[in-house]
PDB file of N, CA and C in Angstrom:
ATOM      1  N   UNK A   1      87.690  -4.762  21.561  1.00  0.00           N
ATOM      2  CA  UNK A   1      88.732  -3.792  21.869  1.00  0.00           C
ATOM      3  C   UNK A   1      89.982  -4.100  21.044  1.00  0.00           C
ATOM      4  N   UNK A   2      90.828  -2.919  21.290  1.00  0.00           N
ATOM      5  CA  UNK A   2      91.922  -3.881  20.295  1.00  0.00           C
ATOM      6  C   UNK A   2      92.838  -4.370  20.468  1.00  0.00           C
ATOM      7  N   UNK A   3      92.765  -4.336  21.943  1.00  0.00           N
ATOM      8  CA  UNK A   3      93.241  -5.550  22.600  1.00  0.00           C
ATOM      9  C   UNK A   3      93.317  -6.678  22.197  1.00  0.00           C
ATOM     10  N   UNK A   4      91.919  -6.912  22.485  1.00  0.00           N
ATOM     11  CA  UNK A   4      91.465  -8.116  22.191  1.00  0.00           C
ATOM     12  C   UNK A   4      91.834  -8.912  20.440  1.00  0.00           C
ATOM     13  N   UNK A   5      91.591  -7.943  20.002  1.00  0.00           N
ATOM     14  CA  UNK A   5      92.191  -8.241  18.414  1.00  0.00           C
ATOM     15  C   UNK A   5      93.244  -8.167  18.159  1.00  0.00           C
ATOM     16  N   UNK A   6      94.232  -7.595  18.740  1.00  0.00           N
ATOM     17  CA  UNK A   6      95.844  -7.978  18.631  1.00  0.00           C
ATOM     18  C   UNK A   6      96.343  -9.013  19.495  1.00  0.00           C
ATOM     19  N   UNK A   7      95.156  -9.373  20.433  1.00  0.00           N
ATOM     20  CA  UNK A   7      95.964 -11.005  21.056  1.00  0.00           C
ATOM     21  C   UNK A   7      95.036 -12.086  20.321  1.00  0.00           C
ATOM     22  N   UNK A   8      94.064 -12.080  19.428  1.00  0.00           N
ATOM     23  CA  UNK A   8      93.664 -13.381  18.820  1.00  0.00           C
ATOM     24  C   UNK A   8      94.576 -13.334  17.612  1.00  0.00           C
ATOM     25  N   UNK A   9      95.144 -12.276  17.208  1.00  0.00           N
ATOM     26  CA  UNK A   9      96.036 -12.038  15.902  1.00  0.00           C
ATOM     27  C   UNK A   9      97.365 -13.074  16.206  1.00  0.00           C
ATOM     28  N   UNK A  10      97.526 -12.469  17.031  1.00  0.00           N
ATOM     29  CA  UNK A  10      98.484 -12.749  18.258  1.00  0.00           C
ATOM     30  C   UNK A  10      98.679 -14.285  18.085  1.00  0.00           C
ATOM     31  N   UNK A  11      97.711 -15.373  18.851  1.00  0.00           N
ATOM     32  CA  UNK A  11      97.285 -16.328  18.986  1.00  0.00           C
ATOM     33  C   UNK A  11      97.512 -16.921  17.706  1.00  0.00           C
ATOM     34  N   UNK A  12      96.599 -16.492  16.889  1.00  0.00           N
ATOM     35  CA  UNK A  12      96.430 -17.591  15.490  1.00  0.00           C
ATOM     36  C   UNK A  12      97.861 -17.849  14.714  1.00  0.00           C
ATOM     37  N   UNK A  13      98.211 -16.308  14.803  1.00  0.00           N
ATOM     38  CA  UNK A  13      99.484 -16.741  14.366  1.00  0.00           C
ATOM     39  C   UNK A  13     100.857 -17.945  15.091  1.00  0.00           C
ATOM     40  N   UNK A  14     101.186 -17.877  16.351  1.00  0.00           N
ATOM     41  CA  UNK A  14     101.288 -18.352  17.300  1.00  0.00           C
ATOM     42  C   UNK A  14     101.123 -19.952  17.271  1.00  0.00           C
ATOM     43  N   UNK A  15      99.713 -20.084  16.896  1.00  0.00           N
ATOM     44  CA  UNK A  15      99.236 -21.332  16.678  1.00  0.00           C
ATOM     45  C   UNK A  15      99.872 -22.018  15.377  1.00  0.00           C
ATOM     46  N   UNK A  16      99.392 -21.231  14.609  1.00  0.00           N
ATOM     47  CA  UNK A  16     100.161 -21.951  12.582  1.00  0.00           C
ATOM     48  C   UNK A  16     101.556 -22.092  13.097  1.00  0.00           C
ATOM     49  N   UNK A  17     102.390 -21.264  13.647  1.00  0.00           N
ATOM     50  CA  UNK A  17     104.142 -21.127  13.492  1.00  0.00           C
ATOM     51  C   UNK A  17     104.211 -22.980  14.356  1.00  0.00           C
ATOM     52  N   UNK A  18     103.328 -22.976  15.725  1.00  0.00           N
ATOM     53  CA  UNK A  18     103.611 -24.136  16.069  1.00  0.00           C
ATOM     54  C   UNK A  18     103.259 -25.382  15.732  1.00  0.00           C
ATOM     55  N   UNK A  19     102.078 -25.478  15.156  1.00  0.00           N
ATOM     56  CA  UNK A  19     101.515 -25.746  14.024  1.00  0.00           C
ATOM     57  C   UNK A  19     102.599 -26.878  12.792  1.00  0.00           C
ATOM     58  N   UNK A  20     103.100 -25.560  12.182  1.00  0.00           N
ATOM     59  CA  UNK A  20     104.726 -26.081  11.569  1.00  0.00           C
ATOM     60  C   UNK A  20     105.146 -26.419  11.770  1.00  0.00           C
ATOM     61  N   UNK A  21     105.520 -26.837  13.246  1.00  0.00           N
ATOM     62  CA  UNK A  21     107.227 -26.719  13.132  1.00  0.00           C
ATOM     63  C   UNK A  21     106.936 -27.702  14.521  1.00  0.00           C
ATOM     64  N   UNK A  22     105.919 -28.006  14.495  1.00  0.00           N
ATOM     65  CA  UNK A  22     105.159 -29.652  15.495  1.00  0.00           C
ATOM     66  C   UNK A  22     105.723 -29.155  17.480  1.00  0.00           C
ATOM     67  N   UNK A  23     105.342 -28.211  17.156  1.00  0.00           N
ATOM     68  CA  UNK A  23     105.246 -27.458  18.915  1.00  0.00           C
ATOM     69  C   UNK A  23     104.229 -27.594  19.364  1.00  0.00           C
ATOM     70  N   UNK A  24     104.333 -28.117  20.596  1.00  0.00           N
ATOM     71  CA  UNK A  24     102.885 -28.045  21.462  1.00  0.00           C
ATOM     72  C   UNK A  24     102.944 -26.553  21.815  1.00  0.00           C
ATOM     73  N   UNK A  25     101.444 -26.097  22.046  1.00  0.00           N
ATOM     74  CA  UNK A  25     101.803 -24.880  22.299  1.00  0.00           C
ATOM     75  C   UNK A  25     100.475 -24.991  23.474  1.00  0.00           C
ATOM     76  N   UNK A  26     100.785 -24.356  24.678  1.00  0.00           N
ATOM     77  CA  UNK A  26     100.067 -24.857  26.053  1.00  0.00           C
ATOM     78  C   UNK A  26     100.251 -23.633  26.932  1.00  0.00           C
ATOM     79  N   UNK A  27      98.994 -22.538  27.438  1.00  0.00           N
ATOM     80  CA  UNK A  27      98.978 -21.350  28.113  1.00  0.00           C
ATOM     81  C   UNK A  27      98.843 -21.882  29.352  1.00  0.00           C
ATOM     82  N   UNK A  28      99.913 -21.121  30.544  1.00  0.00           N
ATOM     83  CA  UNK A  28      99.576 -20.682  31.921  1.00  0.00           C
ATOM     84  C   UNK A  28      98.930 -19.323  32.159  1.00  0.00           C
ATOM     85  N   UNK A  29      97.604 -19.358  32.469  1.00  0.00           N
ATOM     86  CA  UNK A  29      96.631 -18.084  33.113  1.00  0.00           C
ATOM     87  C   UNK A  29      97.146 -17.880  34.995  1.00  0.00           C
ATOM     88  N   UNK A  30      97.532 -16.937  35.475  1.00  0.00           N
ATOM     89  CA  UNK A  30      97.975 -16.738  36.418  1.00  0.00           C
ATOM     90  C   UNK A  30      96.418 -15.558  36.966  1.00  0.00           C
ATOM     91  N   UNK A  31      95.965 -16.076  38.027  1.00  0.00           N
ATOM     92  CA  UNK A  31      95.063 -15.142  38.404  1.00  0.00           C
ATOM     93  C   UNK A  31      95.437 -13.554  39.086  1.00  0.00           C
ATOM     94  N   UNK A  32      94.710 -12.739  38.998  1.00  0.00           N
ATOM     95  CA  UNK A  32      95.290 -11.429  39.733  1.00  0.00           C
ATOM     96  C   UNK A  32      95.224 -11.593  40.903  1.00  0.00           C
ATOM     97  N   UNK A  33      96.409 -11.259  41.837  1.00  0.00           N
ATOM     98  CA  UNK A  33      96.017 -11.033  43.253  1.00  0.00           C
ATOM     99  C   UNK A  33      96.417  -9.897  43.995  1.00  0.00           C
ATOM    100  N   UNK A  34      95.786  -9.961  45.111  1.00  0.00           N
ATOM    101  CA  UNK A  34      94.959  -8.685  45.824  1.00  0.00           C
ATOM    102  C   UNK A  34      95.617  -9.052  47.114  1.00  0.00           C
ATOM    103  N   UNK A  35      96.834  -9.059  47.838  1.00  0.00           N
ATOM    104  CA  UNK A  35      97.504  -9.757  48.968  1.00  0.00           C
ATOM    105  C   UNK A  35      97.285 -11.174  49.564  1.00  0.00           C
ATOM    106  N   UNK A  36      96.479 -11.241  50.173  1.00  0.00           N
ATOM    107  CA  UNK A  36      95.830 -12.580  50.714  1.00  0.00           C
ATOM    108  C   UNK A  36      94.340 -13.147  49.620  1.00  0.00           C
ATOM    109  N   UNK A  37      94.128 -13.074  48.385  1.00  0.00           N
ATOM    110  CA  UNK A  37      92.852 -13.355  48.279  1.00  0.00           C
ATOM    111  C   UNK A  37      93.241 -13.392  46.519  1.00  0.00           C
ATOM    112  N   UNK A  38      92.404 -13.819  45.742  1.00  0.00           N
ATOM    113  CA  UNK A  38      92.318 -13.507  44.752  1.00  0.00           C
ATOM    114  C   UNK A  38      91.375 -12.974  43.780  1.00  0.00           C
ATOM    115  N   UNK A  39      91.404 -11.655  43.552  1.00  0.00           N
ATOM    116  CA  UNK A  39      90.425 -11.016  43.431  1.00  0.00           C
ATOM    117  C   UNK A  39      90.057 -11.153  42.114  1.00  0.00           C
ATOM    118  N   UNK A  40      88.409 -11.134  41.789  1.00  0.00           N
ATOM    119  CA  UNK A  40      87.901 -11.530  41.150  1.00  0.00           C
ATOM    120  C   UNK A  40      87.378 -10.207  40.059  1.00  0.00           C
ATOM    121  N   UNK A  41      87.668  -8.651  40.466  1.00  0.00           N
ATOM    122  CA  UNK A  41      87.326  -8.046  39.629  1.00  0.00           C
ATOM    123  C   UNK A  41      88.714  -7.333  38.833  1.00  0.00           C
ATOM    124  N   UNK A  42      89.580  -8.929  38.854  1.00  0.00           N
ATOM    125  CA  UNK A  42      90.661  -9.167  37.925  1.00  0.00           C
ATOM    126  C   UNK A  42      90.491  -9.999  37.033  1.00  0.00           C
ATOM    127  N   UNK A  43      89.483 -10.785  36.947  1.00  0.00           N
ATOM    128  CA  UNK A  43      88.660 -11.911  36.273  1.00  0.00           C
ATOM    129  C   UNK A  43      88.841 -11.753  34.394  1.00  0.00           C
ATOM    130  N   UNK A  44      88.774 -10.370  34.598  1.00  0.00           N
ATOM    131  CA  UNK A  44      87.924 -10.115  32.951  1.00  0.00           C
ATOM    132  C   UNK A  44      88.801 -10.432  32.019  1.00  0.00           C
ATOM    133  N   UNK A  45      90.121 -10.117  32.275  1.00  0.00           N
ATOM    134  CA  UNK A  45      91.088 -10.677  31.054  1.00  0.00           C
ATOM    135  C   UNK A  45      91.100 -12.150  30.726  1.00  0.00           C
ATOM    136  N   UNK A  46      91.320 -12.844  31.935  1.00  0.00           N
ATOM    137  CA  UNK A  46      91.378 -14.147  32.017  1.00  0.00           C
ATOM    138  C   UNK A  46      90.593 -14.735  31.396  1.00  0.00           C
ATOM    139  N   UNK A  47      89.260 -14.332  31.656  1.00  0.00           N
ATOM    140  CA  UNK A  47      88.045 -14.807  30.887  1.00  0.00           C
ATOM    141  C   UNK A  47      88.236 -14.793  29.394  1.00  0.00           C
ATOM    142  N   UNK A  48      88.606 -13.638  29.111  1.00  0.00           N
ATOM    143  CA  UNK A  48      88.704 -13.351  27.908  1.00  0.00           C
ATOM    144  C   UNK A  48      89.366 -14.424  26.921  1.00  0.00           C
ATOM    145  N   UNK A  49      91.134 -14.296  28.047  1.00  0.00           N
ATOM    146  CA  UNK A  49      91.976 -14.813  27.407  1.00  0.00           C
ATOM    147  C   UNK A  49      91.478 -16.492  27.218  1.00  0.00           C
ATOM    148  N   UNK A  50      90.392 -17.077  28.103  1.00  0.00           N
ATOM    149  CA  UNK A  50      90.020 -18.532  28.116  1.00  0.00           C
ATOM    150  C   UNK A  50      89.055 -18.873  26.783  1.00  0.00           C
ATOM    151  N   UNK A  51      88.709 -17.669  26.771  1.00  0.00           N
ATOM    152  CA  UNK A  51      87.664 -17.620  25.152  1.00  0.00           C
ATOM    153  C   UNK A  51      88.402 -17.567  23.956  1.00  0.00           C
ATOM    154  N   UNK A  52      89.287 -16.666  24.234  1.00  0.00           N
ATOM    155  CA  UNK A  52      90.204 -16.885  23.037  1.00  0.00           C
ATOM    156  C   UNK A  52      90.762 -18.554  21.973  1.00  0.00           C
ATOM    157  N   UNK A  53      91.331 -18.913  23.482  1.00  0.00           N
ATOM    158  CA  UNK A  53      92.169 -20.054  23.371  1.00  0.00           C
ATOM    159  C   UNK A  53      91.274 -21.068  22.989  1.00  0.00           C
ATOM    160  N   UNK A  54      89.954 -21.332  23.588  1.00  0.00           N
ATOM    161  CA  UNK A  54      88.956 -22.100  23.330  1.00  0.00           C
ATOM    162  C   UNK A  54      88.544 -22.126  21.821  1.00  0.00           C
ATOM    163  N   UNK A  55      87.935 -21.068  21.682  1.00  0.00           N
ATOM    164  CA  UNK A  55      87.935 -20.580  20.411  1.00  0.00           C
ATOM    165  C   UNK A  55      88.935 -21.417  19.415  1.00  0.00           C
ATOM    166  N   UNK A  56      90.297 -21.336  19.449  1.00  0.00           N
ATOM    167  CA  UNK A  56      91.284 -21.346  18.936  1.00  0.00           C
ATOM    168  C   UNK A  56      92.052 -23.327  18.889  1.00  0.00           C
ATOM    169  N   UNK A  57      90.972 -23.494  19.912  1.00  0.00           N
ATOM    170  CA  UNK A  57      91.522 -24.870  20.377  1.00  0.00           C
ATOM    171  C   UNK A  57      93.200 -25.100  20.696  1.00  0.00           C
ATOM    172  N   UNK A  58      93.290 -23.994  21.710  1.00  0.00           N
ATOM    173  CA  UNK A  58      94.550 -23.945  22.447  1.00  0.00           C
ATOM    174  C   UNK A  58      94.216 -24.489  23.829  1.00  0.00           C
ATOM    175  N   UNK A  59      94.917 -25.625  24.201  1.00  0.00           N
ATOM    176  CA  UNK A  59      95.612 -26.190  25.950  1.00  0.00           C
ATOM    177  C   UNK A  59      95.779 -25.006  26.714  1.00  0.00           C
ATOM    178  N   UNK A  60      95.304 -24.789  27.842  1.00  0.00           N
ATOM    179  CA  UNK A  60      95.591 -24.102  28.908  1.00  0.00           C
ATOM    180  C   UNK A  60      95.597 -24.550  30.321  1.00  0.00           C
ATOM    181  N   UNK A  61      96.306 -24.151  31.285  1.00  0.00           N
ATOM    182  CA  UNK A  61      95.663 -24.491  32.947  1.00  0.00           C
ATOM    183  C   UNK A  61      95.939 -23.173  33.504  1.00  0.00           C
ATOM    184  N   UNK A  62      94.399 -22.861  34.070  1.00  0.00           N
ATOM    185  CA  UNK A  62      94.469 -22.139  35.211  1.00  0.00           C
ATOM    186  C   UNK A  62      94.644 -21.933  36.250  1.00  0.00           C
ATOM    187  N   UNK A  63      95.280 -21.156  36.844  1.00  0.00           N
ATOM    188  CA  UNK A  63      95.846 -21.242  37.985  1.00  0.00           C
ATOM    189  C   UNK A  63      94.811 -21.154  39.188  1.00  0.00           C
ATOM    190  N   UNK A  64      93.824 -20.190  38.792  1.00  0.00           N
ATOM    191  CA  UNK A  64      92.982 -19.482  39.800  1.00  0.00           C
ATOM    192  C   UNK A  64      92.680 -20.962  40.563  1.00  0.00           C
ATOM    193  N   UNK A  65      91.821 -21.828  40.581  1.00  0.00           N
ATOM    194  CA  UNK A  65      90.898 -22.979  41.153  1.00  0.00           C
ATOM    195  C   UNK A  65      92.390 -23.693  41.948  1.00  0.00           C
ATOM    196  N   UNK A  66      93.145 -23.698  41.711  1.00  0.00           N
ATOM    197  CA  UNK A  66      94.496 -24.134  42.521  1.00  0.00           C
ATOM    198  C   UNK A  66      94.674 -23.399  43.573  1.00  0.00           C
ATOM    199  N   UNK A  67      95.004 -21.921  43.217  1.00  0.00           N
ATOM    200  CA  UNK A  67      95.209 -21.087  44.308  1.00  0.00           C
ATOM    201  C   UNK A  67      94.084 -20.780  45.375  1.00  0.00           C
ATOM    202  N   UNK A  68      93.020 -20.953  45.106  1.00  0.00           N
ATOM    203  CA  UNK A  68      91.668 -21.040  45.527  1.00  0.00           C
ATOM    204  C   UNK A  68      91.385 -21.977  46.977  1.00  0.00           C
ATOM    205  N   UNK A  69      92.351 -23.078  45.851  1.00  0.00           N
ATOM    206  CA  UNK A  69      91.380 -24.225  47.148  1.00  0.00           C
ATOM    207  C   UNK A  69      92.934 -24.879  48.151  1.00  0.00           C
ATOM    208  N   UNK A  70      93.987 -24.093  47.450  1.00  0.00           N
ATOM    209  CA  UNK A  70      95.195 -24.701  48.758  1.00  0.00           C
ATOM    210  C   UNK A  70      95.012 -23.021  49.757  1.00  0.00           C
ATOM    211  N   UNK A  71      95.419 -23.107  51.155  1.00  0.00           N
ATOM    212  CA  UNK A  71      95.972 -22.156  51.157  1.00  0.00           C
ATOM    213  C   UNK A  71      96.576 -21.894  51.461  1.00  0.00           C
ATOM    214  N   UNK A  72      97.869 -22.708  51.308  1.00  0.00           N
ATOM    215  CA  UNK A  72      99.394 -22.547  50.977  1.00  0.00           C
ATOM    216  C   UNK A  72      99.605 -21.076  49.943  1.00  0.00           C
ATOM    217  N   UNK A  73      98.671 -21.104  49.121  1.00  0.00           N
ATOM    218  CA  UNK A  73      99.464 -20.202  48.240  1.00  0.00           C
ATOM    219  C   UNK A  73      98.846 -18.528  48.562  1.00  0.00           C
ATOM    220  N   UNK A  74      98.158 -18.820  49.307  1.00  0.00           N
ATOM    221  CA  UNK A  74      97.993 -17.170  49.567  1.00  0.00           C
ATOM    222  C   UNK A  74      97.813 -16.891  50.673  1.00  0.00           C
ATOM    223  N   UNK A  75      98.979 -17.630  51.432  1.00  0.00           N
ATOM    224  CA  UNK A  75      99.235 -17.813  52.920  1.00  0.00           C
ATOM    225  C   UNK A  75     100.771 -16.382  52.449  1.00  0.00           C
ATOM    226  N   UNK A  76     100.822 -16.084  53.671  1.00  0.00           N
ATOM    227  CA  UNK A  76     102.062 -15.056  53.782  1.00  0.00           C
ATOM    228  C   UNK A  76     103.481 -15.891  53.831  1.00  0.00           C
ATOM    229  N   UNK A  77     103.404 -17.438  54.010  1.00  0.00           N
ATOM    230  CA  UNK A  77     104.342 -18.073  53.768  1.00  0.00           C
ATOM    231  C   UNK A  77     105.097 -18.191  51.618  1.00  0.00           C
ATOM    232  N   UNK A  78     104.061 -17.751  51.415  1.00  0.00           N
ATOM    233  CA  UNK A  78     103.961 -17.635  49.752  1.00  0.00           C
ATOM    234  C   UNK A  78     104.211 -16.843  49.271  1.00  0.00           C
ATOM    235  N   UNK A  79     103.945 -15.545  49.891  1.00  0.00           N
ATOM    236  CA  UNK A  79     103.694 -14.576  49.470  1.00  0.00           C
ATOM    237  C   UNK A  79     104.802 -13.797  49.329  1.00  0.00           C
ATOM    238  N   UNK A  80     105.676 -13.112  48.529  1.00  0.00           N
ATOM    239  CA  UNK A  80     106.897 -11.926  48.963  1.00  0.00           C
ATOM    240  C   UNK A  80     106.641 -10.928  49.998  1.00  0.00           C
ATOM    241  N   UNK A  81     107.440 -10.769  50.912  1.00  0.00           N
ATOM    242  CA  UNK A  81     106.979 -10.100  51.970  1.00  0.00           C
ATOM    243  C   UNK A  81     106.569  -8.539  52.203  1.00  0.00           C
ATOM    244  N   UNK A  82     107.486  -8.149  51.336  1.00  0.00           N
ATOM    245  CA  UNK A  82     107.173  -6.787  51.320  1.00  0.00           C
ATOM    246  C   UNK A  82     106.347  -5.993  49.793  1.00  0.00           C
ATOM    247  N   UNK A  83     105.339  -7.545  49.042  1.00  0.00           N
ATOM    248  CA  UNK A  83     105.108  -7.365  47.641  1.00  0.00           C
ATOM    249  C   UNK A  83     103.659  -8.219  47.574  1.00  0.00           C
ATOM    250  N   UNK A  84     102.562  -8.222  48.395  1.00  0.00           N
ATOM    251  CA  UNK A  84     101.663  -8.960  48.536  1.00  0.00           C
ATOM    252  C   UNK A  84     100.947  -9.846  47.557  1.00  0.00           C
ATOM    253  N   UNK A  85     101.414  -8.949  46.564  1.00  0.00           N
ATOM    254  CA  UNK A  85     100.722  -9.339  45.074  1.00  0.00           C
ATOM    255  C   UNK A  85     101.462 -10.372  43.922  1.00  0.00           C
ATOM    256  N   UNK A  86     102.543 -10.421  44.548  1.00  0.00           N
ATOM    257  CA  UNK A  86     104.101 -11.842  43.698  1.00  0.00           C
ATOM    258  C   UNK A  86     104.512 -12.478  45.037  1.00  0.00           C
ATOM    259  N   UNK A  87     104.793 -13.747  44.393  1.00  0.00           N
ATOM    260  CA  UNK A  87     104.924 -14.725  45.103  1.00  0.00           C
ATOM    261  C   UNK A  87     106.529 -14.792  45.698  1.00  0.00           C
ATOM    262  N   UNK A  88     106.950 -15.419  46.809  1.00  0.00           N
ATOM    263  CA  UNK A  88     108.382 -15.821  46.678  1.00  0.00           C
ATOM    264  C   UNK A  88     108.790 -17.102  46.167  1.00  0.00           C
ATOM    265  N   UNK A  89     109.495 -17.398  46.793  1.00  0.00           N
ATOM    266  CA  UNK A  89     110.478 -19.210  46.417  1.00  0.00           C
ATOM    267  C   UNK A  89     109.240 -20.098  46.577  1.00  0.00           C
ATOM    268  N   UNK A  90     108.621 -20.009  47.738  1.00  0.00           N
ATOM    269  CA  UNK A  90     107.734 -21.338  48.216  1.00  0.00           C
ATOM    270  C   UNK A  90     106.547 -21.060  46.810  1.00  0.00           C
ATOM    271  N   UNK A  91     105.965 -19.621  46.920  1.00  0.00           N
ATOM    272  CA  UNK A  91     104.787 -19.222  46.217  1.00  0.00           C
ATOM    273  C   UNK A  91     105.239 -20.254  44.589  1.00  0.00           C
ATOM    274  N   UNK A  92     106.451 -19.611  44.003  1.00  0.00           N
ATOM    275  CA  UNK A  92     107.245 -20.053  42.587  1.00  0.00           C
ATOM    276  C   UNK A  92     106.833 -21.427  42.670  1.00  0.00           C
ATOM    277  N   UNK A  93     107.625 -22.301  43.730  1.00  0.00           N
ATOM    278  CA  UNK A  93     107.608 -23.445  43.718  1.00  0.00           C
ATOM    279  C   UNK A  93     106.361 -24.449  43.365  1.00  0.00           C
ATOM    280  N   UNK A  94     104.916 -23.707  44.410  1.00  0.00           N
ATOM    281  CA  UNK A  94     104.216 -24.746  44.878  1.00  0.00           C
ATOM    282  C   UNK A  94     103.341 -24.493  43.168  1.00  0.00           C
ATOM    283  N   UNK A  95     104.057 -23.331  42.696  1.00  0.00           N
ATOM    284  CA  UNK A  95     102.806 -23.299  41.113  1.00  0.00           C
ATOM    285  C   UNK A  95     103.607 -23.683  39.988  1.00  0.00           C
ATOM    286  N   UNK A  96     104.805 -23.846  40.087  1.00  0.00           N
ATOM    287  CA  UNK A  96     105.496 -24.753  39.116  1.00  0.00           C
ATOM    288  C   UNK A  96     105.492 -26.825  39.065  1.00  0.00           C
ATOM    289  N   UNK A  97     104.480 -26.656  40.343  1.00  0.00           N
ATOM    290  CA  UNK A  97     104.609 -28.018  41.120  1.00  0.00           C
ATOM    291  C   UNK A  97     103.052 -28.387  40.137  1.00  0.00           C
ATOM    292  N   UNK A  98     102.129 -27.405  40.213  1.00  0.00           N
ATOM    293  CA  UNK A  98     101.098 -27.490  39.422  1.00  0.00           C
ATOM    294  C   UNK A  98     101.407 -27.676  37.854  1.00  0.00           C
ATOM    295  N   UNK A  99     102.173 -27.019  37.399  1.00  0.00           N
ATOM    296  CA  UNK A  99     102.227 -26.460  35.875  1.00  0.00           C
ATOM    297  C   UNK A  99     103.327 -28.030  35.571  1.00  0.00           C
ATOM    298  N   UNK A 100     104.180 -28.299  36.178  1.00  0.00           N
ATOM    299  CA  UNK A 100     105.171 -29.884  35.911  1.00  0.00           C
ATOM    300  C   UNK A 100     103.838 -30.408  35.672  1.00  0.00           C
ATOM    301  N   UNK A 101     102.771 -30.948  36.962  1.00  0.00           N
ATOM    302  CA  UNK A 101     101.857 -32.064  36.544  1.00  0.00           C
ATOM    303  C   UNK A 101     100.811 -31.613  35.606  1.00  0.00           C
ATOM    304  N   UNK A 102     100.386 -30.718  35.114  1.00  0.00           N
ATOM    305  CA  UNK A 102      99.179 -30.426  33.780  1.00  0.00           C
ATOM    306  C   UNK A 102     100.400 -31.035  33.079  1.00  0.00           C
ATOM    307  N   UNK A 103     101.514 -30.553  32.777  1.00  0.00           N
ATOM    308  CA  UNK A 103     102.309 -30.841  31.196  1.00  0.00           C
ATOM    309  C   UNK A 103     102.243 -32.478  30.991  1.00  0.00           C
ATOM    310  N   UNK A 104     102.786 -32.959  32.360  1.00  0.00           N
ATOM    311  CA  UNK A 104     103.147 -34.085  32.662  1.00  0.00           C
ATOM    312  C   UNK A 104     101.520 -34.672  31.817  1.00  0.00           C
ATOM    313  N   UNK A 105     100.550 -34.727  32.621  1.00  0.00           N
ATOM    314  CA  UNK A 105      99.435 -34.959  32.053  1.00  0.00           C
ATOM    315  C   UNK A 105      98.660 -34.733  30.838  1.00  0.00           C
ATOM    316  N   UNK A 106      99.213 -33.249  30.442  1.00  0.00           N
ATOM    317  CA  UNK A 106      99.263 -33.019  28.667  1.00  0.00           C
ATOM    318  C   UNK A 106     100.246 -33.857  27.588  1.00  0.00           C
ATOM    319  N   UNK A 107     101.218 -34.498  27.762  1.00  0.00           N
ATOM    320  CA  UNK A 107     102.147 -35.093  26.984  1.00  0.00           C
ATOM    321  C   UNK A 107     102.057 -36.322  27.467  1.00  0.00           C
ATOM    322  N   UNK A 108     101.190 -36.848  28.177  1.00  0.00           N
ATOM    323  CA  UNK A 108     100.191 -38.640  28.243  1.00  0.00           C
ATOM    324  C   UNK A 108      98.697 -38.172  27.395  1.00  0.00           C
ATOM    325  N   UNK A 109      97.970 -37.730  27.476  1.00  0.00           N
ATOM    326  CA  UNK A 109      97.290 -37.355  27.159  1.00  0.00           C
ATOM    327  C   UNK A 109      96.746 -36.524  25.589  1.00  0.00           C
ATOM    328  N   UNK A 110      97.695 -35.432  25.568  1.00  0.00           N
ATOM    329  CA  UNK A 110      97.667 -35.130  24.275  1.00  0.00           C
ATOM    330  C   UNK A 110      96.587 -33.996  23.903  1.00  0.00           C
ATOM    331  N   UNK A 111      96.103 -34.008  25.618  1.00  0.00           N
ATOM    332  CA  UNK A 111      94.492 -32.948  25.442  1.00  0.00           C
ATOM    333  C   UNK A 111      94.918 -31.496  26.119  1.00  0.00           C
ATOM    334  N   UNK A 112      94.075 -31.073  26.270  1.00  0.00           N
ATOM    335  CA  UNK A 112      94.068 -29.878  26.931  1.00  0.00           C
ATOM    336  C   UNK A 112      92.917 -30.172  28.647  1.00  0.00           C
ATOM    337  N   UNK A 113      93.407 -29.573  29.320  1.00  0.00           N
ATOM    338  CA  UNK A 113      92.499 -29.588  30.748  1.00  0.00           C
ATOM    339  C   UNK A 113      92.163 -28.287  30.972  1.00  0.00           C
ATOM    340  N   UNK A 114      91.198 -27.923  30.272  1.00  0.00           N
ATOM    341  CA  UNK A 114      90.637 -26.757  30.383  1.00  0.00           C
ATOM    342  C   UNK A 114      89.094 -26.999  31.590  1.00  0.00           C
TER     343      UNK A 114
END
């Protein structure tokens, strides 16, 4: 699609600029959600976008398997109240709490945790 070909365009380029200029360059995949749940026939981009990066030998962490297995985060305590599908303060928090420790663990490491 050409989608798909304007985000590996996207990407490669992306990659060389950081490449240059000695940037780590490291994707957050945020899964789609569906109020309480995370729905899975939101999957397809993600997928996509994980092939890409692979492909490309780009670092990523996904969010989905996090949100999955707490359920803090797709508890209504997380959730914006009147917006089922975005998170509030706690929701922000508890996935920036994730994304600190991948980096944290990418810059000891040096890998990707795909």
């Amino acid at each position: 699609s050409i989608i798909k070909e304007q985000f590996e365009y996207a990407i490669k380029h992306l990659k060389t600029y950081c490449q240059d200029n000695n940037i780590d360059l490291v994707f957050v995949l945020f899964p789609g959600l569906s109020g309480n749940y995370v729905n899975p026939e939101l999957d397809a981009p993600i997928i996509e976008a994980k092939n890409i990066l692979n492909n490309n030998s780009i670092g990523y962490v996904d969010l989905k398997p996090y949100y999955q297995a707490d359920v803090n985060f797709l508890s209504d305590l997380a959730l914006h109240k009147n917006d089922k599908c975005h998170f509030n303060a706690l929701g922000h928090k508890l996935t920036a709490e994730i994304i600190y420790k991948f980096l944290e663990g990418y810059e000891k490491n040096k890998t990707s945790y795909k």
